[in-house]
N, C-alpha and C. Protein backbone atom coordinates (compact mmCIF):
# COMPACT_ATOMS: atom_id res chain seq x y z
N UNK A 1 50.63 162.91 84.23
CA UNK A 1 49.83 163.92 83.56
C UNK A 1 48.47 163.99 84.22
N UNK A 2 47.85 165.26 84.00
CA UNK A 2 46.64 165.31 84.74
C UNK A 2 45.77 164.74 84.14
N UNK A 3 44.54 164.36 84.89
CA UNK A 3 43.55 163.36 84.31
C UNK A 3 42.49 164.09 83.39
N UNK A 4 42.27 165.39 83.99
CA UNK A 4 41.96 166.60 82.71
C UNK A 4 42.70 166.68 81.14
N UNK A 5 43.73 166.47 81.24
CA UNK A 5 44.53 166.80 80.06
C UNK A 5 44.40 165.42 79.33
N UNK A 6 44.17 164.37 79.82
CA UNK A 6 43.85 162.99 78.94
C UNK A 6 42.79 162.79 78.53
N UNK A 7 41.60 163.33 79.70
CA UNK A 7 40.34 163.30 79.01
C UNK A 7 40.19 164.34 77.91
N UNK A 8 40.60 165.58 77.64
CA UNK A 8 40.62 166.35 76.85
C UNK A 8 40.48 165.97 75.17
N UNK A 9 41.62 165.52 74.85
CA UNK A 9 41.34 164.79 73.24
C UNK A 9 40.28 163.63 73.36
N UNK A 10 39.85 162.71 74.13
CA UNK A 10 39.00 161.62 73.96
C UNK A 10 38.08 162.67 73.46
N UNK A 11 37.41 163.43 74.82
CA UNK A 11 35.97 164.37 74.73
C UNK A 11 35.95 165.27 73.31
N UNK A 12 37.26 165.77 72.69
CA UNK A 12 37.10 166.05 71.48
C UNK A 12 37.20 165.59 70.24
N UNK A 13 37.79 163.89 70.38
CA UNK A 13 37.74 163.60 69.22
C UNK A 13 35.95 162.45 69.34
N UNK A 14 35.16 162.48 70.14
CA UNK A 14 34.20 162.47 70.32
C UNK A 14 33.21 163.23 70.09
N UNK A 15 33.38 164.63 70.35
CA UNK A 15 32.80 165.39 69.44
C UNK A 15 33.07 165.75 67.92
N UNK A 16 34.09 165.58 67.64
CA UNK A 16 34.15 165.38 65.88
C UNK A 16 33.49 164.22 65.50
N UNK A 17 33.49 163.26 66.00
CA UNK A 17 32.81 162.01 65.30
C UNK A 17 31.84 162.28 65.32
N UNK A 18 31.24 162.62 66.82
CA UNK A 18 29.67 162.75 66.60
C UNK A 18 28.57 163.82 65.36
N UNK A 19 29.75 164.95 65.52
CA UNK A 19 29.52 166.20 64.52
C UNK A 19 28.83 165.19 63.02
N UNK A 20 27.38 164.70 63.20
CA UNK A 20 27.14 164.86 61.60
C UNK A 20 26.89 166.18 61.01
N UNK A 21 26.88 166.22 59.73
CA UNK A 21 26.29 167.18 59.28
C UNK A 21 24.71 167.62 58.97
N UNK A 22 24.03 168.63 59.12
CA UNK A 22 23.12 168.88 59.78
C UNK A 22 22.00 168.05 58.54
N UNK A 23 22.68 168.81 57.44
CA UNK A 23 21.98 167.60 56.19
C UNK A 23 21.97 166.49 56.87
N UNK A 24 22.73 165.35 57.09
CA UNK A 24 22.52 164.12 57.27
C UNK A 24 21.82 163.52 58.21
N UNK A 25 21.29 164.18 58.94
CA UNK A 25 20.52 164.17 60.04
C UNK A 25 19.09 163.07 59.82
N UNK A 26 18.71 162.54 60.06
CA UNK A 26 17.68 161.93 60.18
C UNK A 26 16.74 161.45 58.87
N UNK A 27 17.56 161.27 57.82
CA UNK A 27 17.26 160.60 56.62
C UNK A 27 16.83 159.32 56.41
N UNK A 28 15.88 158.87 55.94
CA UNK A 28 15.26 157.44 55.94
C UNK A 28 15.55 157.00 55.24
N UNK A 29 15.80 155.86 56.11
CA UNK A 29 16.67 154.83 55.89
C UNK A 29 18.18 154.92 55.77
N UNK A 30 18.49 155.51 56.38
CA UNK A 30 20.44 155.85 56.62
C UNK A 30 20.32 155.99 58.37
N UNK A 31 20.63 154.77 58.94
CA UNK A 31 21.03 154.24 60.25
C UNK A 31 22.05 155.08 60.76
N UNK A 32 22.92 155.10 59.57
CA UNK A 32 24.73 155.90 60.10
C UNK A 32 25.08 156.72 58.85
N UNK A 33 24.92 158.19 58.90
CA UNK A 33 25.43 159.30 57.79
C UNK A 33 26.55 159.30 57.75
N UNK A 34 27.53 159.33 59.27
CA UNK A 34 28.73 159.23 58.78
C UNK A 34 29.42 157.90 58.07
N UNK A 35 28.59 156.91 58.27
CA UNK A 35 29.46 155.58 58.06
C UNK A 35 29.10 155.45 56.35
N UNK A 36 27.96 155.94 56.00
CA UNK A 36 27.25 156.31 54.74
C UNK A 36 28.47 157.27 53.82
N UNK A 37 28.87 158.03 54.46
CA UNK A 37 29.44 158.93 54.25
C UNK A 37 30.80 158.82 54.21
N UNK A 38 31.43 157.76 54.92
CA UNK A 38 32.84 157.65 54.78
C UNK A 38 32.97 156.30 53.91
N UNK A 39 31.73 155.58 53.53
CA UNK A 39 31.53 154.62 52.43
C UNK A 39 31.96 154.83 50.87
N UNK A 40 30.76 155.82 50.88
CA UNK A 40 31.10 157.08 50.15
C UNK A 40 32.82 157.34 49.44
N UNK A 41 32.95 158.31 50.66
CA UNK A 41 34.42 158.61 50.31
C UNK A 41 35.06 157.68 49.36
N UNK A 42 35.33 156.28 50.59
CA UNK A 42 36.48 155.13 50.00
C UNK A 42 35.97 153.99 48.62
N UNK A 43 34.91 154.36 48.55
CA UNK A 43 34.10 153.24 47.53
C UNK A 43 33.75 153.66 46.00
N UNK A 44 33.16 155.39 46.49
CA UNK A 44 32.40 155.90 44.95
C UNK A 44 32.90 157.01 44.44
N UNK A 45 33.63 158.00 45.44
CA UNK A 45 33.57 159.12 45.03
C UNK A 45 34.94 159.21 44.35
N UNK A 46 35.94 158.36 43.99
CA UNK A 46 36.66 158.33 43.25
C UNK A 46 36.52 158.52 41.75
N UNK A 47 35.32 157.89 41.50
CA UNK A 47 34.61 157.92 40.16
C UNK A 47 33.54 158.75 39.73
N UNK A 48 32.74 158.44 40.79
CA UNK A 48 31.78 160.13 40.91
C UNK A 48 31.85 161.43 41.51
N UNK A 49 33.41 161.00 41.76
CA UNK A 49 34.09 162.82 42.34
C UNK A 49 33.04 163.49 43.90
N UNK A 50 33.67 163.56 44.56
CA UNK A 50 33.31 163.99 45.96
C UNK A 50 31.58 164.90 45.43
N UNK A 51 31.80 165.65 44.68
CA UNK A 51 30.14 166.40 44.59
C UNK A 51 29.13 164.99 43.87
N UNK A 52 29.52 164.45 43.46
CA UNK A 52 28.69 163.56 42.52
C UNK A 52 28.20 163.57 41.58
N UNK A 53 29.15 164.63 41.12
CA UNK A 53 29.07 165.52 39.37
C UNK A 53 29.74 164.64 38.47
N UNK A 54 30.40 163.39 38.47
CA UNK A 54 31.24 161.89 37.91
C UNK A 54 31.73 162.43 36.72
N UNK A 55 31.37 161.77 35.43
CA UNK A 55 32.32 162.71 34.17
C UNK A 55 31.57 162.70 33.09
N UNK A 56 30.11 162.49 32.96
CA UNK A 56 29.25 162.10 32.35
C UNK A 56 29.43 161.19 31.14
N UNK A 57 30.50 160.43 31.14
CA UNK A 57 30.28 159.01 29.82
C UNK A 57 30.84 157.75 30.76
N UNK A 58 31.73 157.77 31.35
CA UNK A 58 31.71 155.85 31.86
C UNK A 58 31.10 156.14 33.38
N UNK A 59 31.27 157.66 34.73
CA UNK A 59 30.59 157.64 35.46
C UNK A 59 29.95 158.51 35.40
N UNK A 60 28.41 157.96 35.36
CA UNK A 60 27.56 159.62 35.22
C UNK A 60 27.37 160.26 36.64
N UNK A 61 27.12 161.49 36.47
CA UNK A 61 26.98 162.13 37.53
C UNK A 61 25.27 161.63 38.49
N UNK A 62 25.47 161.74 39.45
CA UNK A 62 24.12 161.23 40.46
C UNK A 62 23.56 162.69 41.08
N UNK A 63 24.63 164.01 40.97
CA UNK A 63 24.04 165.15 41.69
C UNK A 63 22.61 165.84 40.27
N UNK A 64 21.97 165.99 41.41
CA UNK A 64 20.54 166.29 40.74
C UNK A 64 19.89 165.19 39.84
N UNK A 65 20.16 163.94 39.80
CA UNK A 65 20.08 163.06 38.72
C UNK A 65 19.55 161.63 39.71
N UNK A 66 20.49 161.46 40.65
CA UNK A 66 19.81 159.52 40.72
C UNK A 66 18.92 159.25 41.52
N UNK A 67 17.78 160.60 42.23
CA UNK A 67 16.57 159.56 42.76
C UNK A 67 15.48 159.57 41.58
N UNK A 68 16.13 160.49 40.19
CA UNK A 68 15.07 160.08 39.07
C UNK A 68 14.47 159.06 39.30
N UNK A 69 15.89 158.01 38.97
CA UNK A 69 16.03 157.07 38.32
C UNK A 69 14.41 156.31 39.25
N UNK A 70 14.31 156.77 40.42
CA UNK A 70 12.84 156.43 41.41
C UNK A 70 11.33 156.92 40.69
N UNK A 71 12.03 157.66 40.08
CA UNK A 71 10.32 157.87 39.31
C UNK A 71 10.31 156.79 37.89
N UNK A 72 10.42 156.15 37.36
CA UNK A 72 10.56 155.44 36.18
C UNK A 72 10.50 153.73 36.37
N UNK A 73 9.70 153.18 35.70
CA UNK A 73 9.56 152.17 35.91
C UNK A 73 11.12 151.03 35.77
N UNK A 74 11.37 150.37 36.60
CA UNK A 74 12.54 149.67 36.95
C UNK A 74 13.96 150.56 36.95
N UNK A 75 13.80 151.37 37.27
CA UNK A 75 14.76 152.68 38.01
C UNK A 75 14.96 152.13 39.24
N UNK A 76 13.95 152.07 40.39
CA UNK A 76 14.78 151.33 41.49
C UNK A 76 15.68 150.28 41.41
N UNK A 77 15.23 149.29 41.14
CA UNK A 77 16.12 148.45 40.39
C UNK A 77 17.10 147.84 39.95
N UNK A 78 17.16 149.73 38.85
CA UNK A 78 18.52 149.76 38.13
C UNK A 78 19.89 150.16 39.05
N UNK A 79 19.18 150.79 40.14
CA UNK A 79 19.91 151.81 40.99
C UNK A 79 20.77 150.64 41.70
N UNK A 80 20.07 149.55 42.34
CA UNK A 80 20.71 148.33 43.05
C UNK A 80 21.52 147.39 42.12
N UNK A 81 21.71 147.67 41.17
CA UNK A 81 21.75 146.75 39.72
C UNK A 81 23.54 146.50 39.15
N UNK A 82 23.42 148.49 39.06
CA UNK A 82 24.57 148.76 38.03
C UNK A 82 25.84 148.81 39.28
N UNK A 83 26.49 148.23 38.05
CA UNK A 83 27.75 147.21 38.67
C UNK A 83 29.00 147.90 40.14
N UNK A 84 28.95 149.06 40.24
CA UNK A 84 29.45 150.09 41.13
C UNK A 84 28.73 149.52 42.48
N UNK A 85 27.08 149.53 42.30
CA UNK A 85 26.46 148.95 43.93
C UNK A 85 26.82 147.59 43.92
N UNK A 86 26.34 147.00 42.76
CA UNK A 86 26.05 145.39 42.74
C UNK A 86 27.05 144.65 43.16
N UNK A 87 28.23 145.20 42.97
CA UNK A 87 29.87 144.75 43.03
C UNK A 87 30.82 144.81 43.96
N UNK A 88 30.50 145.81 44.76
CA UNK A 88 30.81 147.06 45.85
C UNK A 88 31.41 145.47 47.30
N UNK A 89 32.20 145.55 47.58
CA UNK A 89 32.67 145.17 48.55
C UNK A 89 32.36 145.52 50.48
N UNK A 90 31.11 145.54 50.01
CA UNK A 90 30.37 146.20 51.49
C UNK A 90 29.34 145.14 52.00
N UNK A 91 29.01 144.58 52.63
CA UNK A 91 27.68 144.16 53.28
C UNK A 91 26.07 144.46 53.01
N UNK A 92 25.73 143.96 52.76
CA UNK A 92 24.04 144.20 51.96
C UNK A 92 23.75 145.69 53.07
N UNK A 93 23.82 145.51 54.25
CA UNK A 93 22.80 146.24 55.17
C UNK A 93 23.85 147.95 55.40
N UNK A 94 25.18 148.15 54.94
CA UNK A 94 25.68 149.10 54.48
C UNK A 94 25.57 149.52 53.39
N UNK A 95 25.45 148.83 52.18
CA UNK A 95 25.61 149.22 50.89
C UNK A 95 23.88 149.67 50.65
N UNK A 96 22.99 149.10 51.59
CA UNK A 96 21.16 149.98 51.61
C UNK A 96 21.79 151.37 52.49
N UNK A 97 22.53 151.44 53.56
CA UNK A 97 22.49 152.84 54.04
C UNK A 97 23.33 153.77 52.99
N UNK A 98 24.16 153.03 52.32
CA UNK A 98 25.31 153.71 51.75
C UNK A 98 23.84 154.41 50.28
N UNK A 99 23.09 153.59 50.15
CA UNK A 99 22.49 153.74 48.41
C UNK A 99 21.13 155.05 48.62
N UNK A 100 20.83 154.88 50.19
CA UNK A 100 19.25 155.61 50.66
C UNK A 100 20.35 157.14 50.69
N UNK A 101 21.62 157.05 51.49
CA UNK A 101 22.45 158.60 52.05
C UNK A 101 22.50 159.11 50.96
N UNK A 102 23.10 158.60 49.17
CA UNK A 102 23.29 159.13 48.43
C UNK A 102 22.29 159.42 47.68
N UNK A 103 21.10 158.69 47.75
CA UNK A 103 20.00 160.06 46.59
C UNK A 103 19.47 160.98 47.45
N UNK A 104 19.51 161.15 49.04
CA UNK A 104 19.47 162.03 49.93
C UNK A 104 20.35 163.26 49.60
N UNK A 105 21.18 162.52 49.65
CA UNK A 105 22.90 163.64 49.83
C UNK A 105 22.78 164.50 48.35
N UNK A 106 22.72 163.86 47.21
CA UNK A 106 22.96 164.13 45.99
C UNK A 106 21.71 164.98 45.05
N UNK A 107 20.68 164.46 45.67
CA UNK A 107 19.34 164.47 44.80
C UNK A 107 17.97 164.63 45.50
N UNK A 108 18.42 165.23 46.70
CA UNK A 108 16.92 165.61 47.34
C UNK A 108 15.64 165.79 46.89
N UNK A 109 15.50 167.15 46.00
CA UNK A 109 14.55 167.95 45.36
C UNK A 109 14.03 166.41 44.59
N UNK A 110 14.43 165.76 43.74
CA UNK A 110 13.99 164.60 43.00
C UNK A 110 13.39 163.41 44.27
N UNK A 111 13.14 162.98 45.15
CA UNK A 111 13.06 161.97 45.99
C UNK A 111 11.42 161.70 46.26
N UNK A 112 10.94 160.83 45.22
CA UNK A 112 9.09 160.52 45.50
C UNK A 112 8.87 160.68 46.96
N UNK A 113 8.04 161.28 47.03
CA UNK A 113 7.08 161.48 48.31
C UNK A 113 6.67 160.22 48.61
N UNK A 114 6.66 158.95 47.98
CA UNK A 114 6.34 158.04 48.31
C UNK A 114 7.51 157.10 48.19
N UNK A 115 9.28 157.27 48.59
CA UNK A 115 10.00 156.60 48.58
C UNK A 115 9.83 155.48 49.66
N UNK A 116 10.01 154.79 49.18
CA UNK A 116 10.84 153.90 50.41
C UNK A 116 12.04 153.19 50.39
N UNK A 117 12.89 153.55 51.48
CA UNK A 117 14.25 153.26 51.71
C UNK A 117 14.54 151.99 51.31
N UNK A 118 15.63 151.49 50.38
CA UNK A 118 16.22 150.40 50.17
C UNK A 118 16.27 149.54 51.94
N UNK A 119 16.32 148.39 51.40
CA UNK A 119 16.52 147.48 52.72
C UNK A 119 18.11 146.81 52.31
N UNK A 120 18.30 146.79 53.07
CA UNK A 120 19.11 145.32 53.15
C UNK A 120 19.02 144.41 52.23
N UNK A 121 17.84 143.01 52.75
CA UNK A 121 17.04 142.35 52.00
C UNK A 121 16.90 142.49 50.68
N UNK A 122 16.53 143.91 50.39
CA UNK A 122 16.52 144.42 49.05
C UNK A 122 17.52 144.78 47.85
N UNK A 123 18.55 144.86 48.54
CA UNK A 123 19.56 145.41 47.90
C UNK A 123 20.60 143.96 47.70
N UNK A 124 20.54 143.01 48.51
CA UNK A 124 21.02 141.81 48.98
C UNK A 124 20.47 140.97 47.49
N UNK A 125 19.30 140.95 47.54
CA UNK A 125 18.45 140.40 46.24
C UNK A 125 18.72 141.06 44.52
N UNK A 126 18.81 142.17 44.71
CA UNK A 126 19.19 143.32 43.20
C UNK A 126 20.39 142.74 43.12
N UNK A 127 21.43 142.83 43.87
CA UNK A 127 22.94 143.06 43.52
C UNK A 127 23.48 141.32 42.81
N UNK A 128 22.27 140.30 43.17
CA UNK A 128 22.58 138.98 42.76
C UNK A 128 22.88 139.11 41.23
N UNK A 129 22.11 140.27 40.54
CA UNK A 129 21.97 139.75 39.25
C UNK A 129 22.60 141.21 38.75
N UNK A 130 23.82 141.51 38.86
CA UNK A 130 24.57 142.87 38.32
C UNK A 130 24.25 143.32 36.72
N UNK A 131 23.89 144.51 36.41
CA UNK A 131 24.33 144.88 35.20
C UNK A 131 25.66 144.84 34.71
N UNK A 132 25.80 144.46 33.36
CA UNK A 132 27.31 144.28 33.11
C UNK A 132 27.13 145.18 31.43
N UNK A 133 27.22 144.52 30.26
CA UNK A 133 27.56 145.55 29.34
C UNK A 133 26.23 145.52 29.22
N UNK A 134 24.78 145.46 29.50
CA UNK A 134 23.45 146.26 29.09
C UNK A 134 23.28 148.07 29.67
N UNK A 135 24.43 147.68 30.59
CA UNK A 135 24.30 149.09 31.94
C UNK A 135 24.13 150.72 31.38
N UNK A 136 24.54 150.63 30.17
CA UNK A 136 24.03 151.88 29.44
C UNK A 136 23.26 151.96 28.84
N UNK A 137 22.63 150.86 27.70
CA UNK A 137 21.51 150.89 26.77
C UNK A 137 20.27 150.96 28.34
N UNK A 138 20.78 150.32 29.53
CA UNK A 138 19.67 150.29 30.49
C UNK A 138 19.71 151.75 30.85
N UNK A 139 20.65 152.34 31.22
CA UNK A 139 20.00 154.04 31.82
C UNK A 139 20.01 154.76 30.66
N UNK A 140 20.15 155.05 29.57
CA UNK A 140 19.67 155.69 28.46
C UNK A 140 18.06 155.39 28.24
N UNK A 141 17.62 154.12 28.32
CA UNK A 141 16.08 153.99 28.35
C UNK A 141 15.59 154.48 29.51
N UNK A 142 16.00 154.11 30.85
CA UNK A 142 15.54 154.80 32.08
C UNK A 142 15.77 156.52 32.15
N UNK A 143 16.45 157.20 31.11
CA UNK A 143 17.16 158.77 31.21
C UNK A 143 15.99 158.93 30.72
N UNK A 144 15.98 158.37 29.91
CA UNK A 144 14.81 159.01 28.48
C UNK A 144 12.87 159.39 28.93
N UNK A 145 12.82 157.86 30.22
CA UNK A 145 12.11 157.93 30.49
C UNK A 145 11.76 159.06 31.87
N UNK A 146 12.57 159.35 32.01
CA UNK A 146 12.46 160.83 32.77
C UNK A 146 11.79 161.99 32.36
N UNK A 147 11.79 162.06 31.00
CA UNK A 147 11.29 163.56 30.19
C UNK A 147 9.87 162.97 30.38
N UNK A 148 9.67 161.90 29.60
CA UNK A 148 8.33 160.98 29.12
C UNK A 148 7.78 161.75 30.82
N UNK A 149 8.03 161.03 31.59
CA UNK A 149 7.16 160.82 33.18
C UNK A 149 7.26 162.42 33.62
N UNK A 150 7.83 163.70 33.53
CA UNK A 150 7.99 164.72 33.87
C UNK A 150 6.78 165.38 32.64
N UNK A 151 6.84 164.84 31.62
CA UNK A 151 5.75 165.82 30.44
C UNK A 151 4.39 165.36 31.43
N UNK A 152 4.01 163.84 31.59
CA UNK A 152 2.46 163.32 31.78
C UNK A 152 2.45 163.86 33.22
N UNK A 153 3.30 164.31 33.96
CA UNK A 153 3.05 164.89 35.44
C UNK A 153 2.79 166.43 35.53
N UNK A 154 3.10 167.27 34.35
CA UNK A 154 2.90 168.30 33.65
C UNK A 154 1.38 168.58 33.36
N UNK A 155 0.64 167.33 33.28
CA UNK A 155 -0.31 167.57 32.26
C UNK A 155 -1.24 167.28 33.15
């Protein structure tokens, strides 16, 4: 076979891989969108459904909703906390790209101007101490405190 016709699929399935999407492009603290992204897939979106719209009582939805959880005191936190990250069968320094892609991906418009990207380190340290049955009385106080912090930013 010609040596054209073999290089052919490499060079294109090289360009599909490379193809991120234009969203994912250069988001801080997400090293790898696609690897973020195919994390994603096999890890969360079973429960929080590919948009990240989830079912709002055992998985809540994260679209338009989880870089709130960044404005509210121990919201970061909670985000590294509840038992889905804390539990997650991934490597500290994936499960920070996997946690920074999704309030990117999901929740832009919400994302403090003064975020800073989960680490590794950071997420390595949160996930020691998982939420287990507090995990709702905890984001019902952190939900709540969303209105609270949106009225005094109002004012």
């Amino acid at each position: 076979m010609n040596a054209r016709w073999l290089a052919f699929p490499l060079g294109l399935a090289l360009l599909v891989g490379a193809g991120a999407r234009a969203d994912e492009q250069a988001i801080p603290g997400v090293w790898d969108a696609t690897q973020a992204r195919t994390d994603y897939q096999l890890k969360c979106q079973g429960c929080h459904r590919p948009d990240g719209s989830g079912d709002d009582h055992s998985n809540p939805p994260m679209h338009g909703v989880v870089a709130k959880f960044l404005t509210v005191p121990g919201g970061r936190e909670f985000l590294g906390r509840v038992p889905g990250v804390a539990t997650v069968d991934l490597p500290d320094d994936r499960l920070a790209n996997l946690v920074n892609w999704t309030i990117h991906r999901f929740d832009p418009t919400h994302v403090p101007q003064s975020f800073q990207p989960y680490t590794a380190e950071e997420i390595g340290r949160l996930r020691q101490n998982p939420l287990r049955l507090e995990r709702a009385a905890t984001r019902a106080r952190l939900v709540a405190g969303f209105a609270k912090t949106h009225s005094e930013q109002s004012q």
